[in-house]
N, C-alpha and C. Protein backbone atom coordinates (compact mmCIF):
# COMPACT_ATOMS: atom_id res chain seq x y z
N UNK A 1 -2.14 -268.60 -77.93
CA UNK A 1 -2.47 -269.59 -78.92
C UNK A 1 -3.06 -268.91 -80.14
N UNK A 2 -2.78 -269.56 -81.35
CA UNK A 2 -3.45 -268.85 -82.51
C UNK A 2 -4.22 -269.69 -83.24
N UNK A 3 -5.67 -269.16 -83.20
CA UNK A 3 -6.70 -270.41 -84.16
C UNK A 3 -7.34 -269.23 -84.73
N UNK A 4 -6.83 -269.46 -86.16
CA UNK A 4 -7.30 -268.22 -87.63
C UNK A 4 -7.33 -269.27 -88.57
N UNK A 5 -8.58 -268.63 -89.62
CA UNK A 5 -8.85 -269.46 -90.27
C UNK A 5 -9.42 -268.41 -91.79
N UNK A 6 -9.03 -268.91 -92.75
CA UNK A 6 -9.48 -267.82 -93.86
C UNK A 6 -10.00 -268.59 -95.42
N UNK A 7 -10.85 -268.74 -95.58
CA UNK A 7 -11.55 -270.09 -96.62
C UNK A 7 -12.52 -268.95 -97.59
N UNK A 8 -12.37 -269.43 -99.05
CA UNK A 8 -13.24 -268.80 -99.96
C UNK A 8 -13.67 -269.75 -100.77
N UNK A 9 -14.82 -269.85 -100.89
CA UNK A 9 -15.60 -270.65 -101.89
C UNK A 9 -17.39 -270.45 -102.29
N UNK A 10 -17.82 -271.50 -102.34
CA UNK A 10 -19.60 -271.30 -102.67
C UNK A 10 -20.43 -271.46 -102.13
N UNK A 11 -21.56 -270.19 -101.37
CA UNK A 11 -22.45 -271.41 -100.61
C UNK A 11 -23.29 -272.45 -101.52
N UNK A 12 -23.57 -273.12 -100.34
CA UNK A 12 -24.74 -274.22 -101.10
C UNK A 12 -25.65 -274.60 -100.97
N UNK A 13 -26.33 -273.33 -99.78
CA UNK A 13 -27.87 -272.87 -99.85
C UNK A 13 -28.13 -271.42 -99.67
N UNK A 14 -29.23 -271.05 -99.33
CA UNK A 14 -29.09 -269.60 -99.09
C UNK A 14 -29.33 -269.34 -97.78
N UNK A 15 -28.22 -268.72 -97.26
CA UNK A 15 -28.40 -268.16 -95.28
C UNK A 15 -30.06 -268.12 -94.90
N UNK A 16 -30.08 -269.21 -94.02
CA UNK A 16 -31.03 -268.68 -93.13
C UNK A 16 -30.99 -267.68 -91.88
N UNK A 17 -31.60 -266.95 -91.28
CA UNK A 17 -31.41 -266.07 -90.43
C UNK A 17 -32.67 -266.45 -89.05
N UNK A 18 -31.57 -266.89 -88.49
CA UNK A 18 -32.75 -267.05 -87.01
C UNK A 18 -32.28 -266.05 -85.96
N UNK A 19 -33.12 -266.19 -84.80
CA UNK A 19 -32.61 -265.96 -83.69
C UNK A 19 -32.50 -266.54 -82.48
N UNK A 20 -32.17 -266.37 -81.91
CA UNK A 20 -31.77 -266.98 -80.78
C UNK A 20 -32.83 -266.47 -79.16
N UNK A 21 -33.28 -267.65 -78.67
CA UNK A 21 -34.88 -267.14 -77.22
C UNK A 21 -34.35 -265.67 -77.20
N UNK A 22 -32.77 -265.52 -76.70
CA UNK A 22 -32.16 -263.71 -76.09
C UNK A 22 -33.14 -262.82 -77.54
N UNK A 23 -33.01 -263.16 -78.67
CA UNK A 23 -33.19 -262.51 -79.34
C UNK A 23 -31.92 -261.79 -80.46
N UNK A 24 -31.04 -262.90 -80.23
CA UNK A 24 -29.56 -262.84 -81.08
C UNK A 24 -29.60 -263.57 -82.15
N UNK A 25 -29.49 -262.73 -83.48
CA UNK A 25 -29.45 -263.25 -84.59
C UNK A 25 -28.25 -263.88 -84.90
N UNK A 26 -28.45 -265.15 -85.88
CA UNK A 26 -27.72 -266.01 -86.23
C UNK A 26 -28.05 -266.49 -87.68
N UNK A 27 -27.03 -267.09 -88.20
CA UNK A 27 -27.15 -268.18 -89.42
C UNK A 27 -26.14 -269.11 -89.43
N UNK A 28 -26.14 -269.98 -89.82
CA UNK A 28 -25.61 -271.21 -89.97
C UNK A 28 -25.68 -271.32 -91.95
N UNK A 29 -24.00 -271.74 -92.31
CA UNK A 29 -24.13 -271.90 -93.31
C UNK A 29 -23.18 -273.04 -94.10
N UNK A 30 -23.45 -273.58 -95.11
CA UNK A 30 -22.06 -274.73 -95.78
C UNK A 30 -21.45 -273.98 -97.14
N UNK A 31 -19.89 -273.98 -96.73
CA UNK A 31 -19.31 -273.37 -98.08
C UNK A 31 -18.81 -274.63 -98.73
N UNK A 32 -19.02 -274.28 -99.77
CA UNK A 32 -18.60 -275.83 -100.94
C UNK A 32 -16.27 -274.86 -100.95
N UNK A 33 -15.76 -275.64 -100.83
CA UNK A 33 -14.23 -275.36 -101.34
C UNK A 33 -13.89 -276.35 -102.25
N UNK A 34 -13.20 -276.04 -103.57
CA UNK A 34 -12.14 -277.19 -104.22
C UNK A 34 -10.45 -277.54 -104.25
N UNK A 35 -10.45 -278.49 -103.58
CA UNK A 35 -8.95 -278.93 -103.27
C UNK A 35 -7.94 -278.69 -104.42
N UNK A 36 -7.16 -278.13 -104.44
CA UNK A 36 -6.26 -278.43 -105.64
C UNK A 36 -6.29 -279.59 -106.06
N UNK A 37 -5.96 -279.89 -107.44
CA UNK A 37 -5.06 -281.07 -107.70
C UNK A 37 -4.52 -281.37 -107.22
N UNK A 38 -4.58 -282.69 -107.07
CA UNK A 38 -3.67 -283.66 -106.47
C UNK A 38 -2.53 -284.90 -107.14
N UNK A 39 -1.80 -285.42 -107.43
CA UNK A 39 -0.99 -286.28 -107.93
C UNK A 39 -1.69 -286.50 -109.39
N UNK A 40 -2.19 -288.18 -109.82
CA UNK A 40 -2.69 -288.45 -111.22
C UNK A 40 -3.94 -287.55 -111.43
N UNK A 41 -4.67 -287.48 -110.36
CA UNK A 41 -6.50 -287.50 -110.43
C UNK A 41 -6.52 -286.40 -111.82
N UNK A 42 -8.00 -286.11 -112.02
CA UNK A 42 -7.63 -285.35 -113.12
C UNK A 42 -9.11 -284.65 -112.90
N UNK A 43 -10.11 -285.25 -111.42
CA UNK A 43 -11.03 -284.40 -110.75
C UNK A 43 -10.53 -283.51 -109.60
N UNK A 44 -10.89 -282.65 -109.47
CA UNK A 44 -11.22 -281.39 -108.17
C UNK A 44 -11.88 -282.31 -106.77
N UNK A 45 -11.51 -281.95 -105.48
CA UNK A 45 -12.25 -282.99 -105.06
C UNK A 45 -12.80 -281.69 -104.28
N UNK A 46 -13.59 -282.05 -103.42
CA UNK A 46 -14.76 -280.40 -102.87
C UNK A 46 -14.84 -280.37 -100.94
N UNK A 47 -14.24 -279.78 -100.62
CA UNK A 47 -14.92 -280.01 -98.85
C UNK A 47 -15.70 -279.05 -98.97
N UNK A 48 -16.56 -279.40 -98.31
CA UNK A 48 -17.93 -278.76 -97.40
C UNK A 48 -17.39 -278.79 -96.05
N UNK A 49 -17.75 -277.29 -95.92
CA UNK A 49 -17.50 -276.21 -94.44
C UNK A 49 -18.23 -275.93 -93.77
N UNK A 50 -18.91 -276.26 -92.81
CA UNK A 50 -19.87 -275.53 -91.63
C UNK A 50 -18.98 -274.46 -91.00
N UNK A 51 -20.07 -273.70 -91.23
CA UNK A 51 -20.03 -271.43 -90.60
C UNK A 51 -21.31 -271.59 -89.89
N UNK A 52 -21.27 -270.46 -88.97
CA UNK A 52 -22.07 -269.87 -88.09
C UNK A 52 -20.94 -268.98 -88.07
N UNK A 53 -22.32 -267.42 -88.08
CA UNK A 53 -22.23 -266.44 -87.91
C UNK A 53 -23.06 -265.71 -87.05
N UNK A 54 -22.68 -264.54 -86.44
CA UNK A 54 -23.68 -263.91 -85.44
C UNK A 54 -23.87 -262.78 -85.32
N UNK A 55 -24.71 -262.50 -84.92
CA UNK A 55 -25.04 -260.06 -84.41
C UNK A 55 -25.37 -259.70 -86.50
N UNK A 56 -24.75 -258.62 -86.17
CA UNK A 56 -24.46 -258.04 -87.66
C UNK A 56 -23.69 -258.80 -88.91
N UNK A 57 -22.87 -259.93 -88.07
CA UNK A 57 -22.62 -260.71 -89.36
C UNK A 57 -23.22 -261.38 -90.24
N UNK A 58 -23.89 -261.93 -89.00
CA UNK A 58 -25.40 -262.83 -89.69
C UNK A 58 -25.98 -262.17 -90.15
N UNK A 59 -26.45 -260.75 -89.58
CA UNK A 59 -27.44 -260.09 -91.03
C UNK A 59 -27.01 -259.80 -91.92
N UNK A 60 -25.56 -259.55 -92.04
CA UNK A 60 -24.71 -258.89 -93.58
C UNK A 60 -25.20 -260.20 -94.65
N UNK A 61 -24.58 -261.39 -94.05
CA UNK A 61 -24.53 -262.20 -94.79
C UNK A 61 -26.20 -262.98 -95.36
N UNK A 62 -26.61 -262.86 -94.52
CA UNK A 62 -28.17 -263.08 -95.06
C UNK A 62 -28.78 -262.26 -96.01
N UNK A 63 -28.39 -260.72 -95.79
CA UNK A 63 -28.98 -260.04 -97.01
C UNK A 63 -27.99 -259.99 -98.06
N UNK A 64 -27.07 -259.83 -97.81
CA UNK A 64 -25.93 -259.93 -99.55
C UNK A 64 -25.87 -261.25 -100.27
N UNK A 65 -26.17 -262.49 -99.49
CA UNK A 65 -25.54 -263.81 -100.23
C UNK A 65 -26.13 -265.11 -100.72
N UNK A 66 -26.20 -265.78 -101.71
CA UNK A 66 -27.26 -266.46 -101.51
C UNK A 66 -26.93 -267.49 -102.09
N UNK A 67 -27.11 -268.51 -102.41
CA UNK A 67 -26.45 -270.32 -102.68
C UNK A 67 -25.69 -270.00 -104.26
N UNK A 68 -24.47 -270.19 -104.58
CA UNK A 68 -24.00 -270.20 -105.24
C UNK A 68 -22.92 -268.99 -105.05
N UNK A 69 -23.13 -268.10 -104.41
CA UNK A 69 -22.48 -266.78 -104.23
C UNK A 69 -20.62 -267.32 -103.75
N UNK A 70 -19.73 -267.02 -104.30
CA UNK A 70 -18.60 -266.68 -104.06
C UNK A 70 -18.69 -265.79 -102.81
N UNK A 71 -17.91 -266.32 -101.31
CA UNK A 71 -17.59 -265.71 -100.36
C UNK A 71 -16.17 -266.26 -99.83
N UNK A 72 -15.57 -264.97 -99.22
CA UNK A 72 -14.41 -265.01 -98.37
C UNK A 72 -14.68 -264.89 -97.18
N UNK A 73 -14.48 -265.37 -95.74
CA UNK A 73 -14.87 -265.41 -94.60
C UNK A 73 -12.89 -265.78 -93.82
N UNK A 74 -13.39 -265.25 -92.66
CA UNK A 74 -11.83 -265.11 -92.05
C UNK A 74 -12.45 -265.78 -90.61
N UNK A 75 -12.28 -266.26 -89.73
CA UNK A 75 -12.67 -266.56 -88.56
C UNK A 75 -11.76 -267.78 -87.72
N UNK A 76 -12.28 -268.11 -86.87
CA UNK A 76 -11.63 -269.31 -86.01
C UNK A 76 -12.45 -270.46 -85.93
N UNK A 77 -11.44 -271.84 -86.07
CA UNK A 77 -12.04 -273.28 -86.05
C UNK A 77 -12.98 -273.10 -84.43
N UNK A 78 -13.65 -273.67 -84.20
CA UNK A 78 -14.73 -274.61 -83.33
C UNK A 78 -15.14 -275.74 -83.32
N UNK A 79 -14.84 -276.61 -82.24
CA UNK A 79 -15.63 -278.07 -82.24
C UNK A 79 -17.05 -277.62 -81.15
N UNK A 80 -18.18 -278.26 -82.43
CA UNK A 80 -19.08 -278.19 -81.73
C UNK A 80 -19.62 -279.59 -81.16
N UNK A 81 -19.82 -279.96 -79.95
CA UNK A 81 -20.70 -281.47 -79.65
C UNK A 81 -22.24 -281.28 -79.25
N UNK A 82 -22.51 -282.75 -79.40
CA UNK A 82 -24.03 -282.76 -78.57
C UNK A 82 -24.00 -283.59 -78.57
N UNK A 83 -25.48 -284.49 -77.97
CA UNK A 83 -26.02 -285.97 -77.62
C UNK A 83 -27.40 -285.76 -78.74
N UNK A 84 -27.49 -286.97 -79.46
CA UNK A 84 -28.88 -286.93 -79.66
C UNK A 84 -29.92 -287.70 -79.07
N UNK A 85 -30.81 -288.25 -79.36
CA UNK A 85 -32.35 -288.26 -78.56
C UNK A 85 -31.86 -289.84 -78.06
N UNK A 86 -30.93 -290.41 -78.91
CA UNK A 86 -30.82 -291.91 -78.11
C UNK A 86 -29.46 -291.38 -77.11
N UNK A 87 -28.74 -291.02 -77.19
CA UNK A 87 -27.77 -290.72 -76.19
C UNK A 87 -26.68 -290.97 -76.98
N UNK A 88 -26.80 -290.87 -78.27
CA UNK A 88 -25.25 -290.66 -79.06
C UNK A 88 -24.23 -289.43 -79.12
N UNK A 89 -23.14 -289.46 -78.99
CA UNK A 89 -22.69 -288.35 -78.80
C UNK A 89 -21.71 -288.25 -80.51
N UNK A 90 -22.14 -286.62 -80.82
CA UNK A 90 -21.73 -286.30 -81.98
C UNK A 90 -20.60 -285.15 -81.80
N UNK A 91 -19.77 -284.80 -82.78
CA UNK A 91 -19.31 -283.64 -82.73
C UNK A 91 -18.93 -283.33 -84.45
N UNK A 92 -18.65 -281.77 -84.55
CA UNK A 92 -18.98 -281.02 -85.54
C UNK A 92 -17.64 -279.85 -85.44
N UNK A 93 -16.77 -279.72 -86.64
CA UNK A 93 -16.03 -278.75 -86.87
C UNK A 93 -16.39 -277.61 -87.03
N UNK A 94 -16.33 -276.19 -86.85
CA UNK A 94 -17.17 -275.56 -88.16
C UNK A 94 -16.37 -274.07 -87.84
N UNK A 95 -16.54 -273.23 -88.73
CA UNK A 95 -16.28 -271.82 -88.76
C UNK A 95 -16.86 -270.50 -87.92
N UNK A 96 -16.00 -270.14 -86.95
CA UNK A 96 -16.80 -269.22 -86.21
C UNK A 96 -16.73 -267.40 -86.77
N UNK A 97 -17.60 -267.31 -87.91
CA UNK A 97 -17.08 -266.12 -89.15
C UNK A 97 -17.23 -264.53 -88.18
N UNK A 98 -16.01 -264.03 -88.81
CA UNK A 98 -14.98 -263.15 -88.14
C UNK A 98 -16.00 -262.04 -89.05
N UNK A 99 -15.19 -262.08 -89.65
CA UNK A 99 -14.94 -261.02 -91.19
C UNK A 99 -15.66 -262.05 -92.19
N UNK A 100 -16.00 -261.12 -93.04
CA UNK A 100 -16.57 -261.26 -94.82
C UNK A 100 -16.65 -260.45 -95.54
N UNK A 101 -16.34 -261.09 -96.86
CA UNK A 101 -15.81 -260.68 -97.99
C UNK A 101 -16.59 -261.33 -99.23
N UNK A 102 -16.93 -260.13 -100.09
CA UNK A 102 -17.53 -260.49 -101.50
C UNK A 102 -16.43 -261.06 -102.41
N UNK A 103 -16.78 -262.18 -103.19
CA UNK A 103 -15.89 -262.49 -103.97
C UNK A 103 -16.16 -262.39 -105.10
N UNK A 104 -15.91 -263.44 -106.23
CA UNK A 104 -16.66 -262.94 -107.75
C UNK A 104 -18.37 -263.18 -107.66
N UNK A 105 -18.27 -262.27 -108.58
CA UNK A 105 -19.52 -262.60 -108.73
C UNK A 105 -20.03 -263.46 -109.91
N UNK A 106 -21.21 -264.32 -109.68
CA UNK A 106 -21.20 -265.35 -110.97
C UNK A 106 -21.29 -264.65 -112.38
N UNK A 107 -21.28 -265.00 -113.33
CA UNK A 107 -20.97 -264.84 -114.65
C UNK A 107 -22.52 -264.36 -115.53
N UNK A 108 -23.87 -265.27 -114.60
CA UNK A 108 -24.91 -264.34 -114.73
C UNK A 108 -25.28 -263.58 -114.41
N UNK A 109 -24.59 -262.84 -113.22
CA UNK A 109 -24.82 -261.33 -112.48
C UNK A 109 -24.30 -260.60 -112.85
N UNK A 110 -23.18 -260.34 -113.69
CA UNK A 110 -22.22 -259.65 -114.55
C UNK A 110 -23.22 -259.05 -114.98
């Protein structure tokens, strides 16, 4: 089976870096993407991406990147679920990041 996935866009906070009781670092992050045009519209429309990253990825990306930053990330889809405190059950798409990649850089870092 093949589940690859390769998305570039903006974050839209700056990586937090936790760890995990083992002591396995992690971050969790949202990339802003803009859809092409579409038919009349004459706006961009935007998905927001949930990533998690882990080990050394999570630290790359915590120290190089920070809300607004242009990133390329390569990885595989994940459904994540849970229950919350009343017994609702949720679930969550998100990016399980492979690889990363610097993209532009903004126009005030130039």
């Amino acid at each position: 089976m093949l589940n690859s996935i390769c998305i570039m866009g903006r974050l839209t906070s700056n990586p937090e870096l936790k760890t995990t009781p083992a002591q396995v670092p992690v971050t969790t992050f949202t990339i802003a993407c803009e859809r092409d045009f579409s038919g009349r519209e004459s706006e961009k429309k935007t998905d927001f991406i949930a990533c998690v990253a882990w080990r050394g990825t999570a630290e790359f990306i915590q120290l190089h990147f920070r809300k607004g930053s242009t990133i390329a990330i390569e990885g595989r889809l994940q459904m994540r679920s849970w229950k919350d405190k009343d017994g609702g059950r949720h679930e969550q798409a998100e990016i399980l990041v492979e690889n990363v990649y610097f993209g532009d850089r903004k126009k005030e870092e130039v």
